[in-house]
Protein backbone atom coordinates (compact mmCIF):
# COMPACT_ATOMS: atom_id res chain seq x y z
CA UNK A 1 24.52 40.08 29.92
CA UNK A 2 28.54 41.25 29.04
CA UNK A 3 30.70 38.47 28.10
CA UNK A 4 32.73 39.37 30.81
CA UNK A 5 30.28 39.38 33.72
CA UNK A 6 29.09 35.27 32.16
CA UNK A 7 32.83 34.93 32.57
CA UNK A 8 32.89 36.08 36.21
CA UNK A 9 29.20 33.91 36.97
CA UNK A 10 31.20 30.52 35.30
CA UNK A 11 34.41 31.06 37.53
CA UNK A 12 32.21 32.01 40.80
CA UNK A 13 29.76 28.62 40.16
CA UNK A 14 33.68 26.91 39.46
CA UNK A 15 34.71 27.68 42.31
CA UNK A 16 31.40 27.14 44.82
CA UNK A 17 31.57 23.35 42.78
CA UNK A 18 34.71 22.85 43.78
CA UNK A 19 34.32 23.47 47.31
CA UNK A 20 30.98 21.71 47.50
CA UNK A 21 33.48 18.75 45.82
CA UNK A 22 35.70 18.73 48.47
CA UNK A 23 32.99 18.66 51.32
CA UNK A 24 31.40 15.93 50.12
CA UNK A 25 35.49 13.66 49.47
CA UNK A 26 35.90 14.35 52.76
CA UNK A 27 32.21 13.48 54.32
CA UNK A 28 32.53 10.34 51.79
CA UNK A 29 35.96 9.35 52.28
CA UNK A 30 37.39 11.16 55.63
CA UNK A 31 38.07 9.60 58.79
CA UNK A 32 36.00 10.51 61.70
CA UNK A 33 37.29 12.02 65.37
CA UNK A 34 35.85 14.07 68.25
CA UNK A 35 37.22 17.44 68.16
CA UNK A 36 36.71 20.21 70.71
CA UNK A 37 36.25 23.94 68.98
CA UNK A 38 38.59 25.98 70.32
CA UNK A 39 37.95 29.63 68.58
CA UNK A 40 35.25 31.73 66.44
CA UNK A 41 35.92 34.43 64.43
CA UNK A 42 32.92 36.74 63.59
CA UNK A 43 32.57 38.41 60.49
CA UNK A 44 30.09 41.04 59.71
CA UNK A 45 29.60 42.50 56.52
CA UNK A 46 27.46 45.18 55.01
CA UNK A 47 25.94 45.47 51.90
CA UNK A 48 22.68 46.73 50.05
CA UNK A 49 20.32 44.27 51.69
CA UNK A 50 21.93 45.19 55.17
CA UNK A 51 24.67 43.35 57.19
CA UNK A 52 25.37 39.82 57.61
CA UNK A 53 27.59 38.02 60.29
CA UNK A 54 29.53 34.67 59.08
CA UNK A 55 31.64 32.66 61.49
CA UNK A 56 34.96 30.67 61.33
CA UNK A 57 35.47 27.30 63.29
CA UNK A 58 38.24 26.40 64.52
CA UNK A 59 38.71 22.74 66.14
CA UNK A 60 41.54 20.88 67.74
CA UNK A 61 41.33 16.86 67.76
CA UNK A 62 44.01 14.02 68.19
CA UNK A 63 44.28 12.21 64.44
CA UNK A 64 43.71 8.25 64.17
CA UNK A 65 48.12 8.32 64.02
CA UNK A 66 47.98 10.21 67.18
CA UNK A 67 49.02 13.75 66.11
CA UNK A 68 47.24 17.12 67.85
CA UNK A 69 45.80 18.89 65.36
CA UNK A 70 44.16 21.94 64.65
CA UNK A 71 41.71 22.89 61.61
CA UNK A 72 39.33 25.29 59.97
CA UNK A 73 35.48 23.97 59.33
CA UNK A 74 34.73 23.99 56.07
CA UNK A 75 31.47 24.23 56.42
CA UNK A 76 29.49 26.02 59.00
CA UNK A 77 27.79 29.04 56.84
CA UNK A 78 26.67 31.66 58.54
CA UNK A 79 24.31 29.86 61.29
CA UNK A 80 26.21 30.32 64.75
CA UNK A 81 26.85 27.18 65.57
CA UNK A 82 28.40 25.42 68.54
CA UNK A 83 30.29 27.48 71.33
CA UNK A 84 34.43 27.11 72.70
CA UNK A 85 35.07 24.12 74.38
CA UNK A 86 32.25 22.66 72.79
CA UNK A 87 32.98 18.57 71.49
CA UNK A 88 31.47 18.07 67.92
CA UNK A 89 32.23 15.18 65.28
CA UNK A 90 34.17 15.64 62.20
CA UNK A 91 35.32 13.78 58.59
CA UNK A 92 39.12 14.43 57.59
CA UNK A 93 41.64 13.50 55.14
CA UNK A 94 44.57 11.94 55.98
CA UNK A 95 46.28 13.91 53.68
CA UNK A 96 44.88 16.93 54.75
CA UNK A 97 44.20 17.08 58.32
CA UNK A 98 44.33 20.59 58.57
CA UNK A 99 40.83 20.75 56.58
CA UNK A 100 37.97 18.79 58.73
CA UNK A 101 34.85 19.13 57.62
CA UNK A 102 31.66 19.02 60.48
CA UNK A 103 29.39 15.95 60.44
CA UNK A 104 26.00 16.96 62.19
């Protein structure tokens, strides 16, 4: 293997540890709420081994201070998931609302 593509490998596992990081702060530390999803977006891609379809989550909830807020799932994969208008639970920071993560 090139010195260059074990670069690229180390900064893509960076990266996918960092995330994975994050997840589990805010499962750990966040504060939980009801929110109701209120959009998908659908992505398909193609590639050698065929197409694959990943979808965005978007929820809106009411934070424990009483501000409307809406977020991006962090972490829904590629599974579809719940439907719009649908209630599920999620973990946020207080310093982050924006990012809620989706307790199942």
């Amino acid at each position: 293997m090139s010195p260059f593509a074990i670069i690229v490998l180390g900064v893509v596992a960076a990266v996918a540890a960092y995330m994975a990081y994050k997840i589990w702060i805010t499962k750990k530390n966040g504060i939980e709420a009801m929110a109701v999803v209120s959009n998908i977006t659908e992505e398909t891609t193609m590639d050698s081994d065929g197409s694959s379809t990943s979808y965005t989550y978007y929820v809106r909830y009411t934070t424990a201070d009483g501000v409307q807020q809406e977020a991006k799932i962090a972490n829904m994969g590629f599974k579809k998931g719940p439907e719009v208008g649908d209630r599920i639970r999620i973990k946020y920071l207080p310093e982050k609302p924006n990012a809620a993560v989706w307790i199942r």
